[in-house]
C-alpha atoms as a PDB file:
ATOM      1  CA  UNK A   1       0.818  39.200  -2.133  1.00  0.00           C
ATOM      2  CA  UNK A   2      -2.616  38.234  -2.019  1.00  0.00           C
ATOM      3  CA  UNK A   3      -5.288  37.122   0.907  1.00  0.00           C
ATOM      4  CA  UNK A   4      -5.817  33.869  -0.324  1.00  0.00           C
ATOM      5  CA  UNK A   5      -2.044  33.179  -1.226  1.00  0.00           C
ATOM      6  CA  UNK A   6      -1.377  34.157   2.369  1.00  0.00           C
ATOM      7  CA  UNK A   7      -4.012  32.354   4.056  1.00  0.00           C
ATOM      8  CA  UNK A   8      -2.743  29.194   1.898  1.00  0.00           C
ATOM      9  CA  UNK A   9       0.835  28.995   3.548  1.00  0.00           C
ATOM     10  CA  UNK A  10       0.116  27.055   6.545  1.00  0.00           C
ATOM     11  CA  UNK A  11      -2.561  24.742   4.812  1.00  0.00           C
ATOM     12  CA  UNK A  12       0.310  23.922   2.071  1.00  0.00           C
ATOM     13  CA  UNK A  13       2.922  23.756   5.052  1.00  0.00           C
ATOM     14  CA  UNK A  14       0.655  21.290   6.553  1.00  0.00           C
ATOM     15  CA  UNK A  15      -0.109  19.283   3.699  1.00  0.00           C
ATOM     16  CA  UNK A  16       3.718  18.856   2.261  1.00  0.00           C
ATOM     17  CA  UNK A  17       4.477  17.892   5.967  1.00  0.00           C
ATOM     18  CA  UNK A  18       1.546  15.039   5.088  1.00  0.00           C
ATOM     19  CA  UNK A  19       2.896  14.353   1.546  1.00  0.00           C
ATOM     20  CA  UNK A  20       6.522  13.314   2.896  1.00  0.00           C
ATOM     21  CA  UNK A  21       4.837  10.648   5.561  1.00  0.00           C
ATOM     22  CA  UNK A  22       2.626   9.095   2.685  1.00  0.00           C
ATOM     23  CA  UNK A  23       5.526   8.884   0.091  1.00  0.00           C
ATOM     24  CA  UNK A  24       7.736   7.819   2.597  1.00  0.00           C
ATOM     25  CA  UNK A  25       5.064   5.105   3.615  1.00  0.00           C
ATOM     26  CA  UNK A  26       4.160   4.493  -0.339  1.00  0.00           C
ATOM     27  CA  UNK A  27       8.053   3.971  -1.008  1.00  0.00           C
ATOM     28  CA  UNK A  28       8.878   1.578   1.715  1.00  0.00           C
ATOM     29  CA  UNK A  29       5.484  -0.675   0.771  1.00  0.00           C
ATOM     30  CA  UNK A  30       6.208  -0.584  -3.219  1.00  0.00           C
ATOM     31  CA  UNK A  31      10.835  -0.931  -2.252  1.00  0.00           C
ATOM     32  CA  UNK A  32       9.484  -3.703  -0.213  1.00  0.00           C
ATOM     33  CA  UNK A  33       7.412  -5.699  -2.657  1.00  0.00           C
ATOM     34  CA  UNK A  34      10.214  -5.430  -5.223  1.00  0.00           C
ATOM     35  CA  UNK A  35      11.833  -8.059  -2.822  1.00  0.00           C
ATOM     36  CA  UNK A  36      14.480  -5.658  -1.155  1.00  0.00           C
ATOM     37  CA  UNK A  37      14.716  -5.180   2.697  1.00  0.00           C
ATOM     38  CA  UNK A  38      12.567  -2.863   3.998  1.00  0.00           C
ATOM     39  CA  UNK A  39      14.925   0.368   4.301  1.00  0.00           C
ATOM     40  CA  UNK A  40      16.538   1.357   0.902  1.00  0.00           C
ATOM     41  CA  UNK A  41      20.214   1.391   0.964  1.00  0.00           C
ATOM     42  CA  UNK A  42      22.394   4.272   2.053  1.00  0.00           C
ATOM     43  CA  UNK A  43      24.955   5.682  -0.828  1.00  0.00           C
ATOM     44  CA  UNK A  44      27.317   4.637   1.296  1.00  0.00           C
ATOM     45  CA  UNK A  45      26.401   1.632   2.330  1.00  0.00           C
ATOM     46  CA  UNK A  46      29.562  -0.683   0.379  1.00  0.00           C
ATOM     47  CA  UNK A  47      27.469  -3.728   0.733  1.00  0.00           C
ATOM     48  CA  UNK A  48      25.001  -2.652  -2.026  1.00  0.00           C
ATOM     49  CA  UNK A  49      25.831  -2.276  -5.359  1.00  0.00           C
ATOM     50  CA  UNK A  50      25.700   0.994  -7.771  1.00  0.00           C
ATOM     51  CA  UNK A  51      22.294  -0.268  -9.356  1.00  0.00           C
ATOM     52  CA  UNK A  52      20.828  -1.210  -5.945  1.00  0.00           C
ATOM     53  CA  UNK A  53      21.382   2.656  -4.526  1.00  0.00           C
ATOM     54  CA  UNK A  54      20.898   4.156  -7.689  1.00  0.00           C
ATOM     55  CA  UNK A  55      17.684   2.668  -8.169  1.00  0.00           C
ATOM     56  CA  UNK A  56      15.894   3.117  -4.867  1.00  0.00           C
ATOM     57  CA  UNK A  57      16.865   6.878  -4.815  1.00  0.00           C
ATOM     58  CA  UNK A  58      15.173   7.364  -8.362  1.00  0.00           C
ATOM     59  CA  UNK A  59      12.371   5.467  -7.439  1.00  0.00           C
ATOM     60  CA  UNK A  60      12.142   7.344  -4.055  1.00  0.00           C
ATOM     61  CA  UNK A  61      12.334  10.728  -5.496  1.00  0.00           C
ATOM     62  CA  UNK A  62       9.936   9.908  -8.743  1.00  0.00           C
ATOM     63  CA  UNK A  63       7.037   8.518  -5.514  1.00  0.00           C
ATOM     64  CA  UNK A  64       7.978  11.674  -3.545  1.00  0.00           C
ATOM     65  CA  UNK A  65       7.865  14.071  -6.193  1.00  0.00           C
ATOM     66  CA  UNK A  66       4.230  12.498  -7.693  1.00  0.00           C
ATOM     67  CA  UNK A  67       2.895  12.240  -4.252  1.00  0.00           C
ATOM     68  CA  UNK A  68       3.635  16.403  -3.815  1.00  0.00           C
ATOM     69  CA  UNK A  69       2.313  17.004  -7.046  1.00  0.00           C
ATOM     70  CA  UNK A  70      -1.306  15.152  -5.779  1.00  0.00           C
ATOM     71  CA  UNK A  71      -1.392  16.772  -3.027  1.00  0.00           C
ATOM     72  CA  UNK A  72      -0.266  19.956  -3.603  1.00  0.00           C
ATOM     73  CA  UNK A  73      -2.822  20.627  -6.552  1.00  0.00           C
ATOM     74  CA  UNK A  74      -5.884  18.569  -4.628  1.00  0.00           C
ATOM     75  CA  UNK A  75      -5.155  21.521  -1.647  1.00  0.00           C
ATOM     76  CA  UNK A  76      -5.225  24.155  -3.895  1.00  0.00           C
ATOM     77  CA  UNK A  77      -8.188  22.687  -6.164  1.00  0.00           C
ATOM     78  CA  UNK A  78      -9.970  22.011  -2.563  1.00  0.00           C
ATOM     79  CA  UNK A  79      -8.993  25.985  -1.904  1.00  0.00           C
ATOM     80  CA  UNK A  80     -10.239  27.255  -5.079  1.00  0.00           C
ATOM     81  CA  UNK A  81     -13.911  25.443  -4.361  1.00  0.00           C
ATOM     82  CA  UNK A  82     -14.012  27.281  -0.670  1.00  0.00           C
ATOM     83  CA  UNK A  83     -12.963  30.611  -0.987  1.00  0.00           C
ATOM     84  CA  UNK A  84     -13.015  30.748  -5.108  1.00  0.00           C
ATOM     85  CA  UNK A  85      -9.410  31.876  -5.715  1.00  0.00           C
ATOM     86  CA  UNK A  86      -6.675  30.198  -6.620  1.00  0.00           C
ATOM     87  CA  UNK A  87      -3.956  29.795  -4.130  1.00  0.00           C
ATOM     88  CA  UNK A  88      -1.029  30.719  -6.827  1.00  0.00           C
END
């Protein structure tokens, strides 16, 4: 394994740890301004229909999954600039 792939792990560790609180934030802002509650509905939750729970857990995982993505190549782009190796 190389250096720089090693020396990487705890700075991506840190950073997906920092990608789940800004989705999470991201998701509740954007669920919120759709005009739902502030929490999205659990599965099994029988007071909410099949669309309602359907449709915050794609829209959670689609802002989850983009958020990783930013960050996950900015860290890496960011790591390539300082040490001139790419994390991968």
């Amino acid at each position: 394994m190389k250096a720089s792939k090693i020396a990487y792990k705890p700075v991506g560790l840190a950073m997906g740890a920092l990608s789940g609180v800004l989705a999470g934030g991201l998701f509740k802002q954007i669920w919120k301004q759709l005009g739902h509650e502030e929490d999205a509905p659990d599965a099994t939750d029988e007071r909410r229909t099949w669309r309602e729970v359907v449709s915050a857990a794609v829209l959670q995982g689609a802002i989850f999954a983009g958020v990783k993505a930013v960050v996950d190549r900015g860290g890496a782009t960011a790591t390539r600039r300082l040490t001139g190796t790419w994390p991968g």
